[in-house]
PDB file of N, CA and C in Angstrom:
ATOM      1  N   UNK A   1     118.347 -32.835 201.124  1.00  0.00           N
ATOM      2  CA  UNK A   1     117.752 -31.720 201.826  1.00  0.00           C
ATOM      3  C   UNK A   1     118.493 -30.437 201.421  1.00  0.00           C
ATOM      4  N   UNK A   2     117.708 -29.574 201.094  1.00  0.00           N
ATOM      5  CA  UNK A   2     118.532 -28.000 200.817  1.00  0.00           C
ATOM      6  C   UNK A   2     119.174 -27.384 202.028  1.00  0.00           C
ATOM      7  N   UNK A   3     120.549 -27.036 201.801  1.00  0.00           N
ATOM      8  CA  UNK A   3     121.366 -26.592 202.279  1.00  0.00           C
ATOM      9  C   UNK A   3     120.637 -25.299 203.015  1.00  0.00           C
ATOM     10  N   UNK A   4     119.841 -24.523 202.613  1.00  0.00           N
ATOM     11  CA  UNK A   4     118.465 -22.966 202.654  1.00  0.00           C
ATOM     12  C   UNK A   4     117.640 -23.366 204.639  1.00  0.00           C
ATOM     13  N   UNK A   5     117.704 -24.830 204.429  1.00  0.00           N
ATOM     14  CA  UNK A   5     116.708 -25.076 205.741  1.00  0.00           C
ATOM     15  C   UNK A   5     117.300 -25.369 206.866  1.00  0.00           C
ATOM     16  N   UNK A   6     116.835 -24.760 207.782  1.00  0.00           N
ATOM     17  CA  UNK A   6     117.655 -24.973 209.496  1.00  0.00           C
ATOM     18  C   UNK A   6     117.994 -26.423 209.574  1.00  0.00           C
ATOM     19  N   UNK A   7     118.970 -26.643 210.473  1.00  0.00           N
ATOM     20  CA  UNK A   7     118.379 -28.016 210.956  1.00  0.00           C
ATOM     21  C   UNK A   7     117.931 -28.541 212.225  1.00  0.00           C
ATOM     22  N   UNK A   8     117.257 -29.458 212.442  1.00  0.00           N
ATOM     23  CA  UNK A   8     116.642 -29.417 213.588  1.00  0.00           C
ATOM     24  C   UNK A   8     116.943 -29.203 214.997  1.00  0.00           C
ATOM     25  N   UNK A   9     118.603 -29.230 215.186  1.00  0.00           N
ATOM     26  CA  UNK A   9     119.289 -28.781 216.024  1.00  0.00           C
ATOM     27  C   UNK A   9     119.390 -27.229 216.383  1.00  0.00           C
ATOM     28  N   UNK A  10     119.452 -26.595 214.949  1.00  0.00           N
ATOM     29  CA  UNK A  10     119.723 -25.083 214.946  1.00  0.00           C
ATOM     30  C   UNK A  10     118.179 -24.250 215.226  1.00  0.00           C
ATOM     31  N   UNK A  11     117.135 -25.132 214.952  1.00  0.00           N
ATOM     32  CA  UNK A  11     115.616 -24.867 215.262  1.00  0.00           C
ATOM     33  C   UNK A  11     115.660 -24.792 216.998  1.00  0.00           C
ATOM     34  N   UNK A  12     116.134 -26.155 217.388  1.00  0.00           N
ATOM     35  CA  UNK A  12     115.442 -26.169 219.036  1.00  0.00           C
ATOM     36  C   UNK A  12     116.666 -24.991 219.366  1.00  0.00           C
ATOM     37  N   UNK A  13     117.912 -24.613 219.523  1.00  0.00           N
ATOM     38  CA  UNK A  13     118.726 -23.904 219.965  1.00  0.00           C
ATOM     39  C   UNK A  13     117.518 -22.206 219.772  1.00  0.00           C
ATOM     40  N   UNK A  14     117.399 -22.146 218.559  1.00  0.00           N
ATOM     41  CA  UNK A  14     116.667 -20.665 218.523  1.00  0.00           C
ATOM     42  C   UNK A  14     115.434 -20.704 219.272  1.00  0.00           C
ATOM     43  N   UNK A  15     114.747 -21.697 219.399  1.00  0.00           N
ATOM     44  CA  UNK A  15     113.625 -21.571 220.116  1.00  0.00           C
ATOM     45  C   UNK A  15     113.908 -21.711 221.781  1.00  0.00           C
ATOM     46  N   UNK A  16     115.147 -22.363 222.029  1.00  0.00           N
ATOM     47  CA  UNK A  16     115.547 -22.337 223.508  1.00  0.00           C
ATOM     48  C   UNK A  16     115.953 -20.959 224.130  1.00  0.00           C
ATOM     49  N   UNK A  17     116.543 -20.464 223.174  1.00  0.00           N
ATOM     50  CA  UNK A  17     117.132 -19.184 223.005  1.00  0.00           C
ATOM     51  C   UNK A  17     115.660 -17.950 223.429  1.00  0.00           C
ATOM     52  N   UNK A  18     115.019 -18.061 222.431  1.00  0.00           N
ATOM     53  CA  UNK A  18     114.163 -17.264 222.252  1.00  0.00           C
ATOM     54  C   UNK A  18     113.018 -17.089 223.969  1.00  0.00           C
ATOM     55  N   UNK A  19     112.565 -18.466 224.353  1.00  0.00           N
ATOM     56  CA  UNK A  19     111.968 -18.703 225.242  1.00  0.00           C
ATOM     57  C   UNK A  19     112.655 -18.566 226.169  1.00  0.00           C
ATOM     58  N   UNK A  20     114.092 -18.227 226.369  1.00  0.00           N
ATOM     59  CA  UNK A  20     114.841 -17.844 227.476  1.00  0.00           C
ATOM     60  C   UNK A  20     115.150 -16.174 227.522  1.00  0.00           C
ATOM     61  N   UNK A  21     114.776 -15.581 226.395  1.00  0.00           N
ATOM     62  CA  UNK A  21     114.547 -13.864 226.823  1.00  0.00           C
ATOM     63  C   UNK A  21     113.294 -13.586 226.774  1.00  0.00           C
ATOM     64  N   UNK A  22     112.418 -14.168 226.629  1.00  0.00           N
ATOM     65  CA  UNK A  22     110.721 -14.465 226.701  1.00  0.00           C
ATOM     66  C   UNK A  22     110.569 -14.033 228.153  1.00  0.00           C
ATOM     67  N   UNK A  23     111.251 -15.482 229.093  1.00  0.00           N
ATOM     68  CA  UNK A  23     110.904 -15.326 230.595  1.00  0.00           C
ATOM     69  C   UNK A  23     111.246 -14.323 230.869  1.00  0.00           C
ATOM     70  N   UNK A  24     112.691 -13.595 230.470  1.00  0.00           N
ATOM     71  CA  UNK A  24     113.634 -12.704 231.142  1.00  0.00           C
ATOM     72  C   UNK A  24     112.482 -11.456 231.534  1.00  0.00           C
ATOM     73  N   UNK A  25     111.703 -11.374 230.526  1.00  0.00           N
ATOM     74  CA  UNK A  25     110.765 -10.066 230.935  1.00  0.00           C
ATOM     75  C   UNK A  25     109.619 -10.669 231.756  1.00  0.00           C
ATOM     76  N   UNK A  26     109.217 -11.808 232.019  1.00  0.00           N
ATOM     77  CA  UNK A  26     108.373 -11.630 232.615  1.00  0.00           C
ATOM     78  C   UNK A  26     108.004 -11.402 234.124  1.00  0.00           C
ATOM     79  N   UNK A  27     107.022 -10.480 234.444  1.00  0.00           N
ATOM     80  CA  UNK A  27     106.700 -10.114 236.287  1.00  0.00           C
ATOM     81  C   UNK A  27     107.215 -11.192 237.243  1.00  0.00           C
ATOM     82  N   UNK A  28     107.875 -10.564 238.471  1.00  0.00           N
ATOM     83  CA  UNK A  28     107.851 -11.361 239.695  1.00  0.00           C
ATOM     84  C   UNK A  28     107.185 -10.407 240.434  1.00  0.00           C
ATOM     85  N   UNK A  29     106.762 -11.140 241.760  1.00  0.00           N
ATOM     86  CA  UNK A  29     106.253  -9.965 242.928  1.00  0.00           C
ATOM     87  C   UNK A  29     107.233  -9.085 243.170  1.00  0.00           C
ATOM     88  N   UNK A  30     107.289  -8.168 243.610  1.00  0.00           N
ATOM     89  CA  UNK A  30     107.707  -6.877 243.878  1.00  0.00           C
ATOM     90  C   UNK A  30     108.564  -6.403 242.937  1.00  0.00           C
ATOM     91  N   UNK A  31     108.699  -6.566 241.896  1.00  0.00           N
ATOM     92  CA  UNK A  31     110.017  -6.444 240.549  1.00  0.00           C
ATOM     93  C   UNK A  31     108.739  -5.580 239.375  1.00  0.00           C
ATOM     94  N   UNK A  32     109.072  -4.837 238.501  1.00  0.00           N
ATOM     95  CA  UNK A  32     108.458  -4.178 237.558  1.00  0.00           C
ATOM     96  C   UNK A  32     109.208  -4.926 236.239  1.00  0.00           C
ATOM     97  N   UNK A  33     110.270  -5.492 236.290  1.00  0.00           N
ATOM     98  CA  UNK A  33     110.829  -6.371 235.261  1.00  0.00           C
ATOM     99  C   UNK A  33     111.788  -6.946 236.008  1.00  0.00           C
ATOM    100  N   UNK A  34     111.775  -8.440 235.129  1.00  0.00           N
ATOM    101  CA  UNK A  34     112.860  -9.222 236.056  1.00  0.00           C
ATOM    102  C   UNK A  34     114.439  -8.956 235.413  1.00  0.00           C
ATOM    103  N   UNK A  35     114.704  -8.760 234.163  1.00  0.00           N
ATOM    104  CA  UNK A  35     115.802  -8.767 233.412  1.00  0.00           C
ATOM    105  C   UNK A  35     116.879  -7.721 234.537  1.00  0.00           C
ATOM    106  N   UNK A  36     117.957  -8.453 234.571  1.00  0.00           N
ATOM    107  CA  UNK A  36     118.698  -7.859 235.500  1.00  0.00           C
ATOM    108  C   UNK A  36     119.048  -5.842 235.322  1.00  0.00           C
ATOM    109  N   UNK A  37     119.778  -5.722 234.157  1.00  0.00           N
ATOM    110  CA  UNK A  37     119.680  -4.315 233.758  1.00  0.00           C
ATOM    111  C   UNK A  37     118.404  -2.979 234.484  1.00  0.00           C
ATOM    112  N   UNK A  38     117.079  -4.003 234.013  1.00  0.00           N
ATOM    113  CA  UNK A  38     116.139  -3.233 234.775  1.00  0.00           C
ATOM    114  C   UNK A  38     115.785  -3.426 236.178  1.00  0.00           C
ATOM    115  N   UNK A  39     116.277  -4.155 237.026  1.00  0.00           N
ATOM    116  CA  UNK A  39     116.061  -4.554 238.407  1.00  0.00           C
ATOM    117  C   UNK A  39     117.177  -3.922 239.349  1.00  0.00           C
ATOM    118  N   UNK A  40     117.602  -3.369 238.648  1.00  0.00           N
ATOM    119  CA  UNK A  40     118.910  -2.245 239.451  1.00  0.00           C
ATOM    120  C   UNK A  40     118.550  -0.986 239.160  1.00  0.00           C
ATOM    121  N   UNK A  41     118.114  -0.763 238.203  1.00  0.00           N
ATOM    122  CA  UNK A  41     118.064   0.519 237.991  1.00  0.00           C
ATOM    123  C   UNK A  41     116.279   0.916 238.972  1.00  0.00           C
ATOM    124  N   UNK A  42     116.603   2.528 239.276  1.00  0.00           N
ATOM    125  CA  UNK A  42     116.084   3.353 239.913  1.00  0.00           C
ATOM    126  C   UNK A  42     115.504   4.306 239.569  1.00  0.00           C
ATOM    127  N   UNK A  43     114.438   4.927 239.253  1.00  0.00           N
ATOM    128  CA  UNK A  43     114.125   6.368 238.385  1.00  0.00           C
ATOM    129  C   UNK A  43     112.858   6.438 238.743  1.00  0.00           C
ATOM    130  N   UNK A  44     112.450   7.550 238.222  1.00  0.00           N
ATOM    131  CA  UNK A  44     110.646   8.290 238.399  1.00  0.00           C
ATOM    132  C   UNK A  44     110.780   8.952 237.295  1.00  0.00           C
ATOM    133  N   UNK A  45     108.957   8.976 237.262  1.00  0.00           N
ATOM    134  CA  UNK A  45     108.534   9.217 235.970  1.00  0.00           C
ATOM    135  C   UNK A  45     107.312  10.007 236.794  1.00  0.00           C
ATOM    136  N   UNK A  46     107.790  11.710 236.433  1.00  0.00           N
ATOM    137  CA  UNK A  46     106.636  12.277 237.230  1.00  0.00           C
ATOM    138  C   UNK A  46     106.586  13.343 236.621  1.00  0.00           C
ATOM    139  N   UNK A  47     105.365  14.222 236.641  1.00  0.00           N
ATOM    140  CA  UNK A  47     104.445  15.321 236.386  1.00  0.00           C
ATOM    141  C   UNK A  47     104.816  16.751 237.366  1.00  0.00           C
ATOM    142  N   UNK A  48     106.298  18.099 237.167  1.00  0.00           N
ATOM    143  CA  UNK A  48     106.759  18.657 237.888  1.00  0.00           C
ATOM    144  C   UNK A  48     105.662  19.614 237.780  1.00  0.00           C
ATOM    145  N   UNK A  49     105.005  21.000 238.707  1.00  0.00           N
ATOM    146  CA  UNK A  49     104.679  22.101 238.196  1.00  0.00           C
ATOM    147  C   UNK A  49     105.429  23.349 239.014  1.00  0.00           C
ATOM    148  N   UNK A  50     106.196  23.906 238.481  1.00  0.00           N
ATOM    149  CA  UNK A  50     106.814  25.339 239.058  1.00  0.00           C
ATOM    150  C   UNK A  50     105.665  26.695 239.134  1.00  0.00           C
ATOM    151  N   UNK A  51     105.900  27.172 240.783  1.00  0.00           N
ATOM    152  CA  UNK A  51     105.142  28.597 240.613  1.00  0.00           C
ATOM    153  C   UNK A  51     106.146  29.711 240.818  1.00  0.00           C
ATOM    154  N   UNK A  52     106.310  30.529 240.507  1.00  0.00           N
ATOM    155  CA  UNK A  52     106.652  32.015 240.397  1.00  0.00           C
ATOM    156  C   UNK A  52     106.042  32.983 240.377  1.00  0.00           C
ATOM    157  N   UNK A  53     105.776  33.971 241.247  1.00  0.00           N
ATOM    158  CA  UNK A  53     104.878  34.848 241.484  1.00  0.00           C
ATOM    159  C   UNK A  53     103.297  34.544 240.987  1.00  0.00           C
ATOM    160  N   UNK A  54     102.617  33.566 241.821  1.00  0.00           N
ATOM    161  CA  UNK A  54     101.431  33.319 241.370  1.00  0.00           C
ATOM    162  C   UNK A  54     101.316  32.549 239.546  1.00  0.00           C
ATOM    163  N   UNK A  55     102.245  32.607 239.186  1.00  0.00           N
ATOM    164  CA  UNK A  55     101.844  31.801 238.065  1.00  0.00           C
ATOM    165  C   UNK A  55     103.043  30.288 238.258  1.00  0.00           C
ATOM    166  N   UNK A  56     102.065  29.534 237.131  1.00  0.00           N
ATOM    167  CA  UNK A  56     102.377  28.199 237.534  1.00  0.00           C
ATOM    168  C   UNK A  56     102.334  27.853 235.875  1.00  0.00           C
ATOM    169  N   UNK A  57     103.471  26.662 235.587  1.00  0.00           N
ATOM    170  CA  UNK A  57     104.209  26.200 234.444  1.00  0.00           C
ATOM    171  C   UNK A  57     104.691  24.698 234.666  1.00  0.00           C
ATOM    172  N   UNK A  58     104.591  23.905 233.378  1.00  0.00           N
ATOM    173  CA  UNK A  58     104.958  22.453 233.631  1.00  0.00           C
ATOM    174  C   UNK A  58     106.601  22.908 233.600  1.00  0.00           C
ATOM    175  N   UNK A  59     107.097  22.152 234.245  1.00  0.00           N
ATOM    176  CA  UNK A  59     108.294  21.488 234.341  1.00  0.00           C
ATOM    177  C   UNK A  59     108.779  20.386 233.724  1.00  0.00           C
ATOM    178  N   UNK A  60     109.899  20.256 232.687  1.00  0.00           N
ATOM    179  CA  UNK A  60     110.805  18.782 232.040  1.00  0.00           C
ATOM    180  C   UNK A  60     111.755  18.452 233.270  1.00  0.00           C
ATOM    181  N   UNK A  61     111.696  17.729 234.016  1.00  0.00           N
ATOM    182  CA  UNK A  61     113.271  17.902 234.772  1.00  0.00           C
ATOM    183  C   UNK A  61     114.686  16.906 233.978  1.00  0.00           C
ATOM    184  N   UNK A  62     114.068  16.292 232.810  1.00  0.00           N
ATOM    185  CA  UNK A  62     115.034  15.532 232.343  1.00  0.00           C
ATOM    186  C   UNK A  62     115.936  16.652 231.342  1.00  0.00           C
ATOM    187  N   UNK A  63     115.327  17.900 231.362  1.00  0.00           N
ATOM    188  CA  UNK A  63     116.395  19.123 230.405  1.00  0.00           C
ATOM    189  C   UNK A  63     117.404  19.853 231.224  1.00  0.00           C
ATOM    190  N   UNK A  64     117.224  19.108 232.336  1.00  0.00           N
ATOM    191  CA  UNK A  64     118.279  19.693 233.570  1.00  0.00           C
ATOM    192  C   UNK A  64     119.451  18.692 234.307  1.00  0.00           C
ATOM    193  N   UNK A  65     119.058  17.172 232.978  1.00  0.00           N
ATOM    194  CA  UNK A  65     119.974  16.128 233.280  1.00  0.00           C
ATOM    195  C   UNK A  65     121.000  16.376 232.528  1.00  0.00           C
ATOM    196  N   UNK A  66     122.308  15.431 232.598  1.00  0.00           N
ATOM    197  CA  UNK A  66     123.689  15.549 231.610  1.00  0.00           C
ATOM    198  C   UNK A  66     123.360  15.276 229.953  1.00  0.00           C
ATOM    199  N   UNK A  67     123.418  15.529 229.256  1.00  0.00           N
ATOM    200  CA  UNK A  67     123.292  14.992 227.761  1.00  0.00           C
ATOM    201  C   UNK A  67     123.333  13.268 227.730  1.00  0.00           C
ATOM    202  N   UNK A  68     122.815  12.199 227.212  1.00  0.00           N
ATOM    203  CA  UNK A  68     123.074  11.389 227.179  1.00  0.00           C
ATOM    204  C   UNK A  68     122.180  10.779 228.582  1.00  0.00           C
ATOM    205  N   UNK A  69     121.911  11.263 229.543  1.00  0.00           N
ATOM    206  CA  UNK A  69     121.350  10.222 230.910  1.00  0.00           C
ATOM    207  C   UNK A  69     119.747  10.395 230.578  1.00  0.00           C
ATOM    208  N   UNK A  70     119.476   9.249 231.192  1.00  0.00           N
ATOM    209  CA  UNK A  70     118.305   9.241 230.712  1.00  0.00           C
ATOM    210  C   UNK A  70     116.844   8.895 231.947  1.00  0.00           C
ATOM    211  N   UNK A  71     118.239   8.314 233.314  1.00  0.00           N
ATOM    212  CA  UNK A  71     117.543   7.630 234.427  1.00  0.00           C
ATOM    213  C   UNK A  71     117.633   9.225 235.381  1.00  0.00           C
ATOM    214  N   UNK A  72     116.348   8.966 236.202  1.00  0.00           N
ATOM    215  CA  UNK A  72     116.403  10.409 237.364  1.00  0.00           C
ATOM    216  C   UNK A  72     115.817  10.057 238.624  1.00  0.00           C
ATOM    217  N   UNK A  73     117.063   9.187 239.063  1.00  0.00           N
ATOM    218  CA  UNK A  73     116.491   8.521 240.154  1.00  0.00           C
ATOM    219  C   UNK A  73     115.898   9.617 241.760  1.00  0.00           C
ATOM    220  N   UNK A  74     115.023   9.712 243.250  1.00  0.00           N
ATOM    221  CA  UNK A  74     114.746  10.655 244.065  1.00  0.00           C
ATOM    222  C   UNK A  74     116.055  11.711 243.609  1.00  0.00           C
ATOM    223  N   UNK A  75     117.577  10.845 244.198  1.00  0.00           N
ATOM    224  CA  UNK A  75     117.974  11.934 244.616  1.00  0.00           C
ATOM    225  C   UNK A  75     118.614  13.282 243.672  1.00  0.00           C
ATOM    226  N   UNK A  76     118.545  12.662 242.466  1.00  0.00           N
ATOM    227  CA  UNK A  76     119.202  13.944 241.292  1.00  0.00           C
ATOM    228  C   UNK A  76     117.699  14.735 241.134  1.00  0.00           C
ATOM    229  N   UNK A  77     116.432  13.805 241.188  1.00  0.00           N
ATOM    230  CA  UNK A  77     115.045  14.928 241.429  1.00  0.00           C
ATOM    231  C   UNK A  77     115.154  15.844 242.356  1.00  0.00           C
ATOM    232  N   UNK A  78     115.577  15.987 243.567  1.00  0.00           N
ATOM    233  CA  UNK A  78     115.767  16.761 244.435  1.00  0.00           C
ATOM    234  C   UNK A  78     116.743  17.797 244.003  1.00  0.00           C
ATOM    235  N   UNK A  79     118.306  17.212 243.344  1.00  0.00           N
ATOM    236  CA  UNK A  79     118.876  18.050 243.027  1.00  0.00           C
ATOM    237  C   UNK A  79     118.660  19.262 241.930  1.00  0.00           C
ATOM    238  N   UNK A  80     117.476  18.714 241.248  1.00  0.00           N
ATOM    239  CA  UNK A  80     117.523  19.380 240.073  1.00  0.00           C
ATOM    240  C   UNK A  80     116.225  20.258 240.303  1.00  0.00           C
ATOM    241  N   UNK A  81     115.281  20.179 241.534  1.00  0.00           N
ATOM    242  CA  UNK A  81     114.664  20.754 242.038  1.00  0.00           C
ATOM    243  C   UNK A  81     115.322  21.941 242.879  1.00  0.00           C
ATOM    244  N   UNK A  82     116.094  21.650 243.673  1.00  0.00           N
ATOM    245  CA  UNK A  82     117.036  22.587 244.594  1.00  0.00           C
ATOM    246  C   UNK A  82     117.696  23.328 243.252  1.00  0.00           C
ATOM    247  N   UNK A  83     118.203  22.794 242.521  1.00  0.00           N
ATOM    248  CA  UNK A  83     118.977  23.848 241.304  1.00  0.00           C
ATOM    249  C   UNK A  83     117.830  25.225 241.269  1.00  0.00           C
ATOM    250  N   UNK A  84     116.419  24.857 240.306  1.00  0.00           N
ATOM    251  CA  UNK A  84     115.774  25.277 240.243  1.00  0.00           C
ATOM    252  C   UNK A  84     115.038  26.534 241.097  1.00  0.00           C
ATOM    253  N   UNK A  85     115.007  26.238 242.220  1.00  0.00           N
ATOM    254  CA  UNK A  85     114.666  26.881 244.046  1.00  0.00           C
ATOM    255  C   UNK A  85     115.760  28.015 243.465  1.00  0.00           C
ATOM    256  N   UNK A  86     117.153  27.470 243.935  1.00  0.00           N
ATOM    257  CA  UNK A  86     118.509  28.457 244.105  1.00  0.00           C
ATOM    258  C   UNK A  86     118.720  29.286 242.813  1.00  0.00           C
ATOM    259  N   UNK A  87     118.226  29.115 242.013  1.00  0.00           N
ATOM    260  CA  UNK A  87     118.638  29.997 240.630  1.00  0.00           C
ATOM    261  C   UNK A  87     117.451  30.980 240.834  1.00  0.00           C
ATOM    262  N   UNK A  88     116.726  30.756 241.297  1.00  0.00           N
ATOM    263  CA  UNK A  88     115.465  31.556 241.290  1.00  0.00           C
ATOM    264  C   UNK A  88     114.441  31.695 240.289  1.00  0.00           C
ATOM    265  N   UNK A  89     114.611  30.615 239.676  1.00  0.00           N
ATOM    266  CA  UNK A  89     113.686  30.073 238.591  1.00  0.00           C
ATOM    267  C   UNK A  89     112.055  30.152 239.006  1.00  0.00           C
ATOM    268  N   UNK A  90     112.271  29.647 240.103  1.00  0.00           N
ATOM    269  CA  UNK A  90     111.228  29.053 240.538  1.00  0.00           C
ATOM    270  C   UNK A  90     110.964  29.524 242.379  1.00  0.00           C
ATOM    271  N   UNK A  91     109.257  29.639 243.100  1.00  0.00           N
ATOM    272  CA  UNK A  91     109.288  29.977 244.301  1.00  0.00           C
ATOM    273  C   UNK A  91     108.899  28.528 244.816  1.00  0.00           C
ATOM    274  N   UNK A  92     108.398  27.543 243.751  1.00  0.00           N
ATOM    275  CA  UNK A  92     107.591  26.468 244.917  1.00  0.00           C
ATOM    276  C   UNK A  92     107.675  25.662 243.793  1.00  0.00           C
ATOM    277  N   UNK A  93     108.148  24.240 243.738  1.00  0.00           N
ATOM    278  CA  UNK A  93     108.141  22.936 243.168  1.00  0.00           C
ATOM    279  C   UNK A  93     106.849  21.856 243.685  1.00  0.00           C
ATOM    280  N   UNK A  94     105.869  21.767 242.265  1.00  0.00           N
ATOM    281  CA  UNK A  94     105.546  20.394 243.524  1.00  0.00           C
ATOM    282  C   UNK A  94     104.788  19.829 241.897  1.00  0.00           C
ATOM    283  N   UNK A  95     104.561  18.311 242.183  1.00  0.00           N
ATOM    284  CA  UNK A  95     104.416  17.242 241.433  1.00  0.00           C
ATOM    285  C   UNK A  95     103.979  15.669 241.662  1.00  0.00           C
ATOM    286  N   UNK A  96     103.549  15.244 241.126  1.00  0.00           N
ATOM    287  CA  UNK A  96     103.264  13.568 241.319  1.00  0.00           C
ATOM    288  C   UNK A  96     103.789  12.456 240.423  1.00  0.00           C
ATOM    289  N   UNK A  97     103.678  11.305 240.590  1.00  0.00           N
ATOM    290  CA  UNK A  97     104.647  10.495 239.892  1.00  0.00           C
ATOM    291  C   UNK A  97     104.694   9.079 240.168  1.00  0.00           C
ATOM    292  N   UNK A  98     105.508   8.128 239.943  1.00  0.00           N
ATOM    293  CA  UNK A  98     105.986   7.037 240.314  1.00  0.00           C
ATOM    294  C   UNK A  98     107.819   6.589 240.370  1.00  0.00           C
ATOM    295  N   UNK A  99     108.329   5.647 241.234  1.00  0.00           N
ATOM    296  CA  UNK A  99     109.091   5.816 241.113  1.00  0.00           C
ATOM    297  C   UNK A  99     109.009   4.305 241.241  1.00  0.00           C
ATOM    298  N   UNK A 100     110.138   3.538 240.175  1.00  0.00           N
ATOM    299  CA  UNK A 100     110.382   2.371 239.880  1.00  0.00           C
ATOM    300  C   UNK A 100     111.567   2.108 240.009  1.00  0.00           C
ATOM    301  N   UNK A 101     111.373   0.705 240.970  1.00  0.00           N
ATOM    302  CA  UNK A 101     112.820   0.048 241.240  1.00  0.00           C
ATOM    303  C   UNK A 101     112.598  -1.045 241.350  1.00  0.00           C
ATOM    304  N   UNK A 102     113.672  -1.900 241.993  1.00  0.00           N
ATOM    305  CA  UNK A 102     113.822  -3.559 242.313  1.00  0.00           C
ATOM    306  C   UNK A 102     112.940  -3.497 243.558  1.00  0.00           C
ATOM    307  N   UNK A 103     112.047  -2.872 244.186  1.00  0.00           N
ATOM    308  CA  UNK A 103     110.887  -2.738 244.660  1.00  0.00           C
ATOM    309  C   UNK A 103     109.668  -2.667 244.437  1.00  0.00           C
ATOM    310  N   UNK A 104     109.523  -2.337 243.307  1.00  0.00           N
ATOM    311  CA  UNK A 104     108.556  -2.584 242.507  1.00  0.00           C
ATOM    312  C   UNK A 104     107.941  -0.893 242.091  1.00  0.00           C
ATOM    313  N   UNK A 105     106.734  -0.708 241.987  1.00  0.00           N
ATOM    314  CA  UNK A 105     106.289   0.786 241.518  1.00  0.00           C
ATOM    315  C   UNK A 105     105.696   1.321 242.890  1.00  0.00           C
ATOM    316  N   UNK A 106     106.510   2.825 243.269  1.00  0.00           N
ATOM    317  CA  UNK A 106     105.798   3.039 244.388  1.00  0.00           C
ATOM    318  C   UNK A 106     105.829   4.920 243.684  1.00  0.00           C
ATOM    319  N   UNK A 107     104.640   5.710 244.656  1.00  0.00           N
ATOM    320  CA  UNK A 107     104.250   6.891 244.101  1.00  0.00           C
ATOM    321  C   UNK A 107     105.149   7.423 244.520  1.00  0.00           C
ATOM    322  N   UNK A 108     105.596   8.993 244.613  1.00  0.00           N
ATOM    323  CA  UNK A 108     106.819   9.913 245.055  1.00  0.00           C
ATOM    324  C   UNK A 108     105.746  10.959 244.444  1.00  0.00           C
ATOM    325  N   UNK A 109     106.133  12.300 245.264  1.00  0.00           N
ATOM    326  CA  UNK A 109     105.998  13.532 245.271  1.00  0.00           C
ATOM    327  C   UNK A 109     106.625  14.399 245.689  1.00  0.00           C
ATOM    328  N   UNK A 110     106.539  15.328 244.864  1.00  0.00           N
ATOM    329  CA  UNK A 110     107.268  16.619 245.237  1.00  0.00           C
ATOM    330  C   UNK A 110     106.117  17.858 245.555  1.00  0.00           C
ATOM    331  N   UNK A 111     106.486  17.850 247.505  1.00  0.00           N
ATOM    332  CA  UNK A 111     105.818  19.301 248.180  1.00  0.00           C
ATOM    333  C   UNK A 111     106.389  19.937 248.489  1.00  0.00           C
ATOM    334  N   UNK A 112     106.341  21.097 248.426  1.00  0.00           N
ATOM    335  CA  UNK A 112     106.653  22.493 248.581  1.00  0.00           C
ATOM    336  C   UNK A 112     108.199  22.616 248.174  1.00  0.00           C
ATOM    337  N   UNK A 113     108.876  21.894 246.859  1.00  0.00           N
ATOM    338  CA  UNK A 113     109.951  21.477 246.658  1.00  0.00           C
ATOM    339  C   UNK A 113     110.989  20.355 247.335  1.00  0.00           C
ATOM    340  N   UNK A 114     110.286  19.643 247.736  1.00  0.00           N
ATOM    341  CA  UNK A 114     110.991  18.828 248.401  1.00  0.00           C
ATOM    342  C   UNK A 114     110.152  17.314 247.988  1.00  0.00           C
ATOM    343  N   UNK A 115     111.029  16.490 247.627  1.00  0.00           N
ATOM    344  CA  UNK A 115     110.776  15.241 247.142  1.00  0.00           C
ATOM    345  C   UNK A 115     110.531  13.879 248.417  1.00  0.00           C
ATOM    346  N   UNK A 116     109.349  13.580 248.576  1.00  0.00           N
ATOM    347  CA  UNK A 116     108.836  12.517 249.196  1.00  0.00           C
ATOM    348  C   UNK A 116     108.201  11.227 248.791  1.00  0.00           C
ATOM    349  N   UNK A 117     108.902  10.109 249.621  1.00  0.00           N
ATOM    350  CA  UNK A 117     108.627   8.804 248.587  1.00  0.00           C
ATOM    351  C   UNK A 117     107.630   7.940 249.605  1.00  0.00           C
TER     352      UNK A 117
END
């Protein structure tokens, strides 16, 4: 037998292997992924719009995170909304969204600058 071909041991190990990060992603009830990494983590994924004197502009709020972060879970949304308010960027915050956790996907909004889940 050529030295080139698995052997049948090193076959079932990769396929045990393989079918064991297979499950790792798959749905449970109330979970958006089961893999542990993503079942802790917390964040929203939402649509900001800022008004200022009658005019109105999309909002990034992830250009108001640290370099490098990438998660924006309610409460740094709020903060980075209140930044926004207090600098005077902005007269009125508001937006729609989802926010995903080890709860599964639930909506969140932001009225009249203030973030509600």
């Amino acid at each position: 037998m050529p030295a080139a071909l698995p052997t049948a041991a090193q076959l079932a190990a990769t396929a045990a292997l393989m079918a064991w990060m297979i499950t790792g992603f798959t749905r449970r009830p109330g979970r958006w992924m089961r893999y542990p990494l993503f079942s802790r983590a917390t964040f929203v994924i939402i649509d900001l719009t800022g008004t200022k004197d009658g005019r109105t502009e999309e909002i990034n709020p992830y250009l108001f995170l640290s370099p490098g972060t990438f998660l924006l879970p309610p409460p740094q949304l709020q903060t980075v909304v209140n930044h926004l308010i207090n600098t005077g960027r902005y007269d009125r915050i508001d937006g729609h969204g989802r926010c995903l956790s080890v709860k599964g996907e639930q909506p969140i909004e932001v009225r009249d600058s203030r973030v509600v889940l």
